[in-house]
C-alpha atoms as a PDB file:
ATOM      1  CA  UNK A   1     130.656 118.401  73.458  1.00  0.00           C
ATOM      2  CA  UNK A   2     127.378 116.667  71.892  1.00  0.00           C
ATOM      3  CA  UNK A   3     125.641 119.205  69.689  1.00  0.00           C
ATOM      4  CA  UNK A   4     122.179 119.850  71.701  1.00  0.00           C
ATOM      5  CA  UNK A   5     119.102 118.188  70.355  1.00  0.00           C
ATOM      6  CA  UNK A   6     116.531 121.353  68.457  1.00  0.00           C
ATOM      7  CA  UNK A   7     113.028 120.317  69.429  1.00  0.00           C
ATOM      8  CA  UNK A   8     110.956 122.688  67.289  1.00  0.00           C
ATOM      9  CA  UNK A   9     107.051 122.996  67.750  1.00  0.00           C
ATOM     10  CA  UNK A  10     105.273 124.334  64.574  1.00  0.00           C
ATOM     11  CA  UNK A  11     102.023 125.150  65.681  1.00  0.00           C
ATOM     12  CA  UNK A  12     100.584 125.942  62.093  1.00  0.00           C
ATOM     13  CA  UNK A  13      96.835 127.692  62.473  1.00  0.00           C
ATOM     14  CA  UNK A  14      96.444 127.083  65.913  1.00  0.00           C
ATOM     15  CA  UNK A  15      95.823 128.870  69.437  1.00  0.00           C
ATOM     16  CA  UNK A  16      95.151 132.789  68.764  1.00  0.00           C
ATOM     17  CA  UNK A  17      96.521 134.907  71.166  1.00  0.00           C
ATOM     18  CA  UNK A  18      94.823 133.785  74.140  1.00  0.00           C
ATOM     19  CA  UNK A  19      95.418 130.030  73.977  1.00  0.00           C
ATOM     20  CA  UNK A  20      98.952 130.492  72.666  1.00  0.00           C
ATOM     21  CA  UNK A  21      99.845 132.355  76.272  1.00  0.00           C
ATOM     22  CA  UNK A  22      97.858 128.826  78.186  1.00  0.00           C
ATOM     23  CA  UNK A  23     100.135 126.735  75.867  1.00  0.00           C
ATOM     24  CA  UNK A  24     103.342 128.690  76.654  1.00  0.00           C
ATOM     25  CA  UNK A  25     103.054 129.204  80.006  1.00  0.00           C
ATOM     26  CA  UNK A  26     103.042 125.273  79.821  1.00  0.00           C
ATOM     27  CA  UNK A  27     106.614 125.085  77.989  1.00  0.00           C
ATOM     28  CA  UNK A  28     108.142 127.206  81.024  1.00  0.00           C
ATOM     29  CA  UNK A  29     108.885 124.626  83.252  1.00  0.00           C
ATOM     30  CA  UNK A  30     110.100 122.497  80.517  1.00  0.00           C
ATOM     31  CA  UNK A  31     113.219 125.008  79.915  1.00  0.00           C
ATOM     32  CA  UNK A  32     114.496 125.386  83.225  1.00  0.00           C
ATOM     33  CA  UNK A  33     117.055 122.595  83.376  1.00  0.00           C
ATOM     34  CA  UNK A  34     117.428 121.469  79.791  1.00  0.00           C
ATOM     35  CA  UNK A  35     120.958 119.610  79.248  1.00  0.00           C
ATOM     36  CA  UNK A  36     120.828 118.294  76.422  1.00  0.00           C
ATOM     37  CA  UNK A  37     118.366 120.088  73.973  1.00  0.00           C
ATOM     38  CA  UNK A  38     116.955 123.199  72.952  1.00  0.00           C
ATOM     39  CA  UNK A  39     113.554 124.133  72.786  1.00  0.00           C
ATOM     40  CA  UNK A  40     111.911 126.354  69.761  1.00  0.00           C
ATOM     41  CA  UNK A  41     108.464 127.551  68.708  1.00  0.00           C
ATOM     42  CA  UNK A  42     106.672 128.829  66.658  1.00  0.00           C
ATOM     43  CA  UNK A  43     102.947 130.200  66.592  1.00  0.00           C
ATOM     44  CA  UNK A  44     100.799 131.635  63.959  1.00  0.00           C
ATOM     45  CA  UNK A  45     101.851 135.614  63.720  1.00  0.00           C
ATOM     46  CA  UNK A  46      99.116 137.041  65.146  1.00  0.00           C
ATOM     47  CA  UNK A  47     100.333 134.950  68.497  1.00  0.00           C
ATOM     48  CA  UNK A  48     104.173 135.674  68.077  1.00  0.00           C
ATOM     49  CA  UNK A  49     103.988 138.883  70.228  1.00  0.00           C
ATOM     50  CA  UNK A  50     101.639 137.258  73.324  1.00  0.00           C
ATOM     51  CA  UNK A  51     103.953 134.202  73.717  1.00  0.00           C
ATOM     52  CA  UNK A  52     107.336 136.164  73.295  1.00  0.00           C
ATOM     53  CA  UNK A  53     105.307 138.008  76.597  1.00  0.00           C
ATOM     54  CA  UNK A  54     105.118 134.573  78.397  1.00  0.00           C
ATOM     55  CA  UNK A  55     108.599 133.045  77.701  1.00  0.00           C
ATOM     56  CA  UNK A  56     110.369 136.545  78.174  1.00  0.00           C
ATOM     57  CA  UNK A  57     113.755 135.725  80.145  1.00  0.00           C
ATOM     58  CA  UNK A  58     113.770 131.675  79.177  1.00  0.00           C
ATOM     59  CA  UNK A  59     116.128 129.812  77.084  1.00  0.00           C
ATOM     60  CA  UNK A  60     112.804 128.889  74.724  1.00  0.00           C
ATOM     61  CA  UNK A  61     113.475 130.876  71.609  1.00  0.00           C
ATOM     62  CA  UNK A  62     110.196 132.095  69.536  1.00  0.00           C
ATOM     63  CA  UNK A  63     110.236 132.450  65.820  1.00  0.00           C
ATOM     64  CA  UNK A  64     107.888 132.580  62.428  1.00  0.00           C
ATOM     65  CA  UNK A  65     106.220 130.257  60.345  1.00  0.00           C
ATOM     66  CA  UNK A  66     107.265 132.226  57.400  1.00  0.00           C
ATOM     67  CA  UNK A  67     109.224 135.430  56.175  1.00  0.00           C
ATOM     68  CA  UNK A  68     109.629 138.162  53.543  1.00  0.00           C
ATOM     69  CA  UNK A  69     112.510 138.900  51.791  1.00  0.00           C
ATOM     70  CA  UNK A  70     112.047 142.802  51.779  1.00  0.00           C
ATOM     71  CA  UNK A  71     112.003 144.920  54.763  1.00  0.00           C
ATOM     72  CA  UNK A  72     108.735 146.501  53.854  1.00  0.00           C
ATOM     73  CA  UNK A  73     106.281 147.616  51.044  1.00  0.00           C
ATOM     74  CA  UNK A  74     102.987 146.542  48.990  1.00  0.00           C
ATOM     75  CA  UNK A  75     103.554 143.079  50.108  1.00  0.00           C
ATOM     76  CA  UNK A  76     100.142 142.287  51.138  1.00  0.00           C
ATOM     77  CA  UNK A  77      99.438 139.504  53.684  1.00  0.00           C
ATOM     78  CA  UNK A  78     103.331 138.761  54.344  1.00  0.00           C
ATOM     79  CA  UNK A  79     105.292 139.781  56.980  1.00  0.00           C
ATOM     80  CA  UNK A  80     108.712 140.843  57.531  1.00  0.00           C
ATOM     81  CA  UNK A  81     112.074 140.050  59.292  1.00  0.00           C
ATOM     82  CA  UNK A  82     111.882 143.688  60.966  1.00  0.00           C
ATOM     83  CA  UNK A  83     108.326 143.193  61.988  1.00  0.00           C
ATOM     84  CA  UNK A  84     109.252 139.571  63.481  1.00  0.00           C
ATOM     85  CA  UNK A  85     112.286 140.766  65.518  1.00  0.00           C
ATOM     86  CA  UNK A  86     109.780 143.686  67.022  1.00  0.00           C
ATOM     87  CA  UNK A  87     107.824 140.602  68.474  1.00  0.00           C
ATOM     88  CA  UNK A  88     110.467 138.732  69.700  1.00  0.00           C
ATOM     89  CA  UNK A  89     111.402 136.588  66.997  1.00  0.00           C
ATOM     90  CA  UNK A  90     114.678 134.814  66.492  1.00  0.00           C
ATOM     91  CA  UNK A  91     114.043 132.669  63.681  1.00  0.00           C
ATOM     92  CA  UNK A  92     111.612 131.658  60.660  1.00  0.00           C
ATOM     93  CA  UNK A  93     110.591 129.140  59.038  1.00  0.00           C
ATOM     94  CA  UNK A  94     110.634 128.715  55.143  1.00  0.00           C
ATOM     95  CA  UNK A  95     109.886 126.186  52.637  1.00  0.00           C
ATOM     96  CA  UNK A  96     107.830 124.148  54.850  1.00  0.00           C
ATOM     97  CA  UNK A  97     105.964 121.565  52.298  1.00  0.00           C
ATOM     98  CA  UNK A  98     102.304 122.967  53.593  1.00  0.00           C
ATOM     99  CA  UNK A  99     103.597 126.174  51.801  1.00  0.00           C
ATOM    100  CA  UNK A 100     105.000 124.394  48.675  1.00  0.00           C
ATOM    101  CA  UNK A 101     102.115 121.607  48.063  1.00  0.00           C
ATOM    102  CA  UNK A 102      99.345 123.758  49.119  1.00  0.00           C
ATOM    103  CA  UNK A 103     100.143 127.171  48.543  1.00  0.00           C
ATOM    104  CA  UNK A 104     102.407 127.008  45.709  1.00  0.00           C
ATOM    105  CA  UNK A 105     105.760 128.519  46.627  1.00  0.00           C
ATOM    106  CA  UNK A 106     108.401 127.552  44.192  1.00  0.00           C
ATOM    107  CA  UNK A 107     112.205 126.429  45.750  1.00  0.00           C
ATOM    108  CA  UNK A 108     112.919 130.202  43.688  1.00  0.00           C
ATOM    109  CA  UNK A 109     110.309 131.759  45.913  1.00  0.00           C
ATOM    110  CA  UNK A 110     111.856 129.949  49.229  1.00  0.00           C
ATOM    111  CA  UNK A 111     115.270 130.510  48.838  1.00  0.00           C
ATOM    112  CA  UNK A 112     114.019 134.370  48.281  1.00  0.00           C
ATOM    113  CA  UNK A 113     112.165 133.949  51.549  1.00  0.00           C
ATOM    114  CA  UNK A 114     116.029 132.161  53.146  1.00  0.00           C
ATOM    115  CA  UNK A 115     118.244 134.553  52.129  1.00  0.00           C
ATOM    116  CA  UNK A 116     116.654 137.354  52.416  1.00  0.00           C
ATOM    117  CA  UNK A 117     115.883 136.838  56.110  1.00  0.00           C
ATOM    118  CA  UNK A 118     119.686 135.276  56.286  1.00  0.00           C
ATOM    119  CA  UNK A 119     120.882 138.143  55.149  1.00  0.00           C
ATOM    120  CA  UNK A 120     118.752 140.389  57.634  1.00  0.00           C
ATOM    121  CA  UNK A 121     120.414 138.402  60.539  1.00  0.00           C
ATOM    122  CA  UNK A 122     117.497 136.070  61.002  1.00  0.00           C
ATOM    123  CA  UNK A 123     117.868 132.351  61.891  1.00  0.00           C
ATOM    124  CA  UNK A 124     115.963 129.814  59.392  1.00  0.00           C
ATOM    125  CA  UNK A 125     114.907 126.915  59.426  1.00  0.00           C
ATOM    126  CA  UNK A 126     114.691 125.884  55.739  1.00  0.00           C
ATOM    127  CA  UNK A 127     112.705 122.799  54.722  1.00  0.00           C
ATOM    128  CA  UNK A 128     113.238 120.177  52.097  1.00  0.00           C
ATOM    129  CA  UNK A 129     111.107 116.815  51.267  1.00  0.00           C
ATOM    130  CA  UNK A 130     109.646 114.487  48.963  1.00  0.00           C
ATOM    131  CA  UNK A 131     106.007 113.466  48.048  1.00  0.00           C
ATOM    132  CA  UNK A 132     105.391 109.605  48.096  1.00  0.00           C
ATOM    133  CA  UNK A 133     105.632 109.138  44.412  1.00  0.00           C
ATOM    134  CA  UNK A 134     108.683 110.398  44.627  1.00  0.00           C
ATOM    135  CA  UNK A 135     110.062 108.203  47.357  1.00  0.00           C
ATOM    136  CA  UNK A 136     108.819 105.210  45.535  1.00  0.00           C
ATOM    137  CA  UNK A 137     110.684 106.298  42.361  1.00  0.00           C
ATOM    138  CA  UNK A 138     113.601 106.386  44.257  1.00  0.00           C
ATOM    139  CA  UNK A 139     114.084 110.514  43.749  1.00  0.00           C
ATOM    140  CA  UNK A 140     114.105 111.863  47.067  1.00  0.00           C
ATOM    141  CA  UNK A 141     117.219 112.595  47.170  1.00  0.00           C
ATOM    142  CA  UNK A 142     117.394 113.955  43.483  1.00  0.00           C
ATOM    143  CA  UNK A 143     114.004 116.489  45.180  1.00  0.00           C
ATOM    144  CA  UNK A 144     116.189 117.747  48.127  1.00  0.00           C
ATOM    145  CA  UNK A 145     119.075 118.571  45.431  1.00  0.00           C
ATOM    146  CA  UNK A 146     116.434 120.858  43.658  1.00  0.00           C
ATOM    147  CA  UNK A 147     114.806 122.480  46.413  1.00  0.00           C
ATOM    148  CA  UNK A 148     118.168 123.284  48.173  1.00  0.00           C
ATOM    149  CA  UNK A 149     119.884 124.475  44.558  1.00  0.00           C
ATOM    150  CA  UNK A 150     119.121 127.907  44.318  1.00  0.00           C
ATOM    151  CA  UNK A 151     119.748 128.233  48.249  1.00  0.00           C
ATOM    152  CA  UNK A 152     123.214 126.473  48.084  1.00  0.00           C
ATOM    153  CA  UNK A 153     123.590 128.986  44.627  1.00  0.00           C
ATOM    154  CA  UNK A 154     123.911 132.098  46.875  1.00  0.00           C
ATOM    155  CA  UNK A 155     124.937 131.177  50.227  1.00  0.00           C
ATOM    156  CA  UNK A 156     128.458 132.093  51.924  1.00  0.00           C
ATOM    157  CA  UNK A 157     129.801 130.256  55.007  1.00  0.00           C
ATOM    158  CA  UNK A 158     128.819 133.671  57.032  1.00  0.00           C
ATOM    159  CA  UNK A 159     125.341 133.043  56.024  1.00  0.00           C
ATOM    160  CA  UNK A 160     124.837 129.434  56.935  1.00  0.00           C
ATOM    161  CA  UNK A 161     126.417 130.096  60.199  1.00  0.00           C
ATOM    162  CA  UNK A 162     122.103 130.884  61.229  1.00  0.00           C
ATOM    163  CA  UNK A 163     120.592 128.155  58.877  1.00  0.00           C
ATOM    164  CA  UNK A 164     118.979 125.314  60.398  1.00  0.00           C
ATOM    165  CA  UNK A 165     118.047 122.454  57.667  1.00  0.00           C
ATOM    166  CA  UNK A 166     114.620 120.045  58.586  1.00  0.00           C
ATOM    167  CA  UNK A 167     113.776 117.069  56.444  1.00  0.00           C
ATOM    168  CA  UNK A 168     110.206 116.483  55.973  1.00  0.00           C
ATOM    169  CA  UNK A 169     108.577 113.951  53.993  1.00  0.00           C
ATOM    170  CA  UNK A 170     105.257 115.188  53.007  1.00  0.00           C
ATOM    171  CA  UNK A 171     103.600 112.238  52.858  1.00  0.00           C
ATOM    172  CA  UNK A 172     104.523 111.702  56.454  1.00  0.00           C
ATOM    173  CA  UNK A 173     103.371 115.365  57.877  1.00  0.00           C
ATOM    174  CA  UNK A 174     100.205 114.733  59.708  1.00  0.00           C
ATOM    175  CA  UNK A 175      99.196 111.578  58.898  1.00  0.00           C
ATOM    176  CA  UNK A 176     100.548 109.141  61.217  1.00  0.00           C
ATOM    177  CA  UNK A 177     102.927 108.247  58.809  1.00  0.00           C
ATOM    178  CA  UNK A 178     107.070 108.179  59.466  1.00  0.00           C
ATOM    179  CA  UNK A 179     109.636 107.215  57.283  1.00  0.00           C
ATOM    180  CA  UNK A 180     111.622 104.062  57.994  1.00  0.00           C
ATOM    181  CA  UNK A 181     114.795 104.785  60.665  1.00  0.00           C
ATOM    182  CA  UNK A 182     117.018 103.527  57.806  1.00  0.00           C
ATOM    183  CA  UNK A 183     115.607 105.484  54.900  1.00  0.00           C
ATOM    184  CA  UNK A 184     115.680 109.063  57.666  1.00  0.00           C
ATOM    185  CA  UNK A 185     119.387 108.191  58.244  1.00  0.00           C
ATOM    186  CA  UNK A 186     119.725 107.582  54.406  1.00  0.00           C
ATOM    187  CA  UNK A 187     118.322 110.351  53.241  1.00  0.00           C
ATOM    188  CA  UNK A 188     120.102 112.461  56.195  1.00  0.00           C
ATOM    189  CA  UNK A 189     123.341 110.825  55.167  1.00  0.00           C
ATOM    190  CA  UNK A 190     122.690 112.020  51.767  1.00  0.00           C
ATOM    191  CA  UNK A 191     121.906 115.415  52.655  1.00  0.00           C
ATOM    192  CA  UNK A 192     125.546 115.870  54.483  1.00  0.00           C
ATOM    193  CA  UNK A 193     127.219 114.371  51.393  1.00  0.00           C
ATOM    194  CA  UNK A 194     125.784 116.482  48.762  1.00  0.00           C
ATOM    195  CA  UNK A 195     125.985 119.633  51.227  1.00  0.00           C
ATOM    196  CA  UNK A 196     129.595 118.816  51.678  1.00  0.00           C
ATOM    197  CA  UNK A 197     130.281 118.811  47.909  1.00  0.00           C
ATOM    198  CA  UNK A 198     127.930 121.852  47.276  1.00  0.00           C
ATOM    199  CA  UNK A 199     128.749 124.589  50.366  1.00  0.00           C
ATOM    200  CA  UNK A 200     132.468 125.840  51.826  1.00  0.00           C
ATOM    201  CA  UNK A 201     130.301 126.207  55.164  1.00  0.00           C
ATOM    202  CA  UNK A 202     130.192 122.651  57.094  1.00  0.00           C
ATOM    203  CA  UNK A 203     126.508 121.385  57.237  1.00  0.00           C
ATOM    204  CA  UNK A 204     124.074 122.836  59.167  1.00  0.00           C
ATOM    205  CA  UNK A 205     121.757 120.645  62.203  1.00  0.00           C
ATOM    206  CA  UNK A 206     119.287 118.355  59.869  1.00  0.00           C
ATOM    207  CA  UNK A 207     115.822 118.184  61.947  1.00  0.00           C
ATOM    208  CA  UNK A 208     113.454 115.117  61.149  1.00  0.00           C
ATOM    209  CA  UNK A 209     109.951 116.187  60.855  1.00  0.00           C
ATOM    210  CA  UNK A 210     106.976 114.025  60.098  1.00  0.00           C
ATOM    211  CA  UNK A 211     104.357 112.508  63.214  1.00  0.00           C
ATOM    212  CA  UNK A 212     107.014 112.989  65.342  1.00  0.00           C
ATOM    213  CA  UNK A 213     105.447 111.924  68.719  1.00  0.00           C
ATOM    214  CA  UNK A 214     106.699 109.760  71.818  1.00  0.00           C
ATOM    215  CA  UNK A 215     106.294 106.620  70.391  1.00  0.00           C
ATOM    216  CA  UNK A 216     108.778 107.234  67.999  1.00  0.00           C
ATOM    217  CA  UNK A 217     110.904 109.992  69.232  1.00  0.00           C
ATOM    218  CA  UNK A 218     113.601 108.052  70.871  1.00  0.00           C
ATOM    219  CA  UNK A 219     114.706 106.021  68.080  1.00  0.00           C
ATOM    220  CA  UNK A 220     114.747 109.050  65.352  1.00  0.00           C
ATOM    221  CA  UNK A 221     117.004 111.371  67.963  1.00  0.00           C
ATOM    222  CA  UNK A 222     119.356 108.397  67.905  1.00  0.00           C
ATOM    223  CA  UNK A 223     119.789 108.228  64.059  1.00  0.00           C
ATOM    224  CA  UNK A 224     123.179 109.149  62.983  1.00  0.00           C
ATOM    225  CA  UNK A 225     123.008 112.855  61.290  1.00  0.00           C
ATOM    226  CA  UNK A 226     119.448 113.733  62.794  1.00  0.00           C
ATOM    227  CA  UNK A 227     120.069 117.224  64.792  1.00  0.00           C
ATOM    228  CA  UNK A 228     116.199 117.134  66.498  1.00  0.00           C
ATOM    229  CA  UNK A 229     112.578 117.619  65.391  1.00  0.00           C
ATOM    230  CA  UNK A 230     110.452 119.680  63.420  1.00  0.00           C
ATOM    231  CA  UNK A 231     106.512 118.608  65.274  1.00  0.00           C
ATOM    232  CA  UNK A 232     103.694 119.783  64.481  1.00  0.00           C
ATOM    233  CA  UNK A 233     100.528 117.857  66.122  1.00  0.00           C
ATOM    234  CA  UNK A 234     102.644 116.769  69.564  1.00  0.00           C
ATOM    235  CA  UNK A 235     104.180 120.564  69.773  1.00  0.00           C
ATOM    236  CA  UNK A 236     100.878 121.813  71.013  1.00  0.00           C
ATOM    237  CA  UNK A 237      99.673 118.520  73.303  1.00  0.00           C
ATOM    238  CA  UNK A 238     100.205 119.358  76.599  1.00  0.00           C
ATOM    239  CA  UNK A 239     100.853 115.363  77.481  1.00  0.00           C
ATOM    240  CA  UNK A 240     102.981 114.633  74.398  1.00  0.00           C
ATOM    241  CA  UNK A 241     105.326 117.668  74.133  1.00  0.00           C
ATOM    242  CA  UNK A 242     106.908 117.193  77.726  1.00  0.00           C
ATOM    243  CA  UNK A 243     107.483 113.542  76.837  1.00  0.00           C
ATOM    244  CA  UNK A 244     108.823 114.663  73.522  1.00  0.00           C
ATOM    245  CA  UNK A 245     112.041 117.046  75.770  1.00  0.00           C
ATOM    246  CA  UNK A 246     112.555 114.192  78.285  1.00  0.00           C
ATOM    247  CA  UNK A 247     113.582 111.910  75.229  1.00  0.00           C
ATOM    248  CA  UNK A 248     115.618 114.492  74.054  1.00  0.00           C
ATOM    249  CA  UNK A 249     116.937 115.140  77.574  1.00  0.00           C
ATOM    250  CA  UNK A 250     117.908 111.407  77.992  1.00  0.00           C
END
C-alpha cells in the first residue's frame, strides 16, 4: 500500500484561542473519510490545548511549532515535550527556517530541539532548506547536508522510526514563490541518497513546503520522493485548505 499523503498546516502567529476552535471545527469534516492522506496541525501554543478540545476523537493529529530538549527548568519562554503531550500534542516542529533566519537557531541548537523530543517519544517534523543565494550557487544540497549533520550524528533507527523530514526553501516560504517541480524532485532525490549513505534507518516521509496552495498542489504531491506538505498561508484559509485534502485525496 501507497504511503498516505501528510498535509501539515503551520499556522505560525495566528488565531488565539478563540479563532483557532472556528478554524478547527472547520477541519472536522475534512477527516471523516480521508483515504489517502493524513491531516496535521499545528497552532501557536497558547491555542494547542483549545483545538486538541475541538478535534478530540478525529484522525487530525495536533502538534507544536517548536520544542525543548529538557523536561523542565529556567528555560524561559520555551516549552516542553511533557507540557505539549498534556495538551494533546503528538508532534513538533523544529528547525523551521522562520526560526533559523529570523531567530537565530543554529542546526546544533535544532538537532538539540530533535532529539531531545525524539528521545521523549515525540514525533518531529525536522526542517531543512536553502536561501536563494544558495540555490543559485548551486549549494542546496551541500546546506541540507549541514543542517541534517549533527541530527544524522546521533540518531538510531529506533529514533527515526517518529521523524518526519520537510524541505523548505526559504526563499519560497510566503512569498508566492515555489521551486521548479524538477529542482523539488532533485533536491528530494538528493535528500534520499545522502540519507541512505548517512542513517541504518530507511528515510523518513520528505514534505515540500513553500506557497503550497491549490494551484500548485497537484503537481508537487505527484513528484517522485515528495511524502505531502508543510503550508503555512493555505493551512488556515477556509476555501484553500479543503481544496488542498481533495488533491491529496485524488
Amino acid at each position: 500500500m501507497a504511503q498516505k499523503h501528510i498535509l501539515v498546516g503551520n499556522w505560525k502567529m495566528n488565531l488565539g484561542p478563540a479563532k483557532a476552535m472556528e478554524m478547527a471545527a472547520h477541519f472536522l469534516p475534512l477527516a471523516k473519510n480521508l483515504q489517502k492522506s493524513e491531516i496535521w496541525v499545528t497552532p501557536p501554543f497558547t491555542s494547542i490545548a483549545a483545538v486538541t478540545d475541538v478535534l478530540k476523537g478525529s484522525k487530525i493529529r495536533v502538534g507544536a511549532q517548536n520544542v525543548h530538549w529538557a523536561e523542565s527548568g529556567a528555560f524561559t519562554g520555551e516549552v516542553s515535550v511533557a507540557m505539549l503531550r498534556e495538551c494533546g500534542c503528538s508532534y513538533a516542529i523544529t528547525g523551521h527556517s522562520e526560526r533559523r533566519h529570523v531567530f537565530g537557531e543554529t542546526s546544533e541548537l535544532v538537532a538539540k530541539r530533535t532529539l531531545g523530543a525524539l528521545k521523549s517519544g515525540l514525533c518531529v517534523i525536522l526542517c531543512v532548506g536553502e536561501k536563494l543565494d544558495e540555490r543559485e550557487n548551486g549549494a542546496t544540497l551541500e546546506v541540507i547536508k549541514a543542517q541534517l549533520a549533527p541530527v544524522l550524528k546521533e540518531l538510531t533507527p529506533e529514533l527515526a522510526k517518529n521523524l518526519v523530514l520537510a524541505y523548505e526553501p526559504v526563499w519560497a516560504i510566503g512569498t508566492g514563490k515555489v521551486a521548479a517541480i524538477k529542482d523539488i524532485e532533485e533536491t528530494h532525490q538528493g535528500i534520499i541518497g545522502h540519507w541512505q549513505k548517512s542513517c541504518a534507518a530507511p528515510c523518513p516521509p520528505i514534505l515540500y513546503g513553500g506557497s503550497v496552495d491549490p494551484d500548485n498542489a497537484t503537481a508537487i504531491l505527484k513528484v517522485q520522493g515528495v511524502g505531502g506538505c508543510l503550508i503555512g498561508g493555505a493551512s488556515i484559509h477556509p476555501e484553500k485548505f479543503p481544496k488542498l485534502v481533495a488533491i491529496a485525496e485524488q
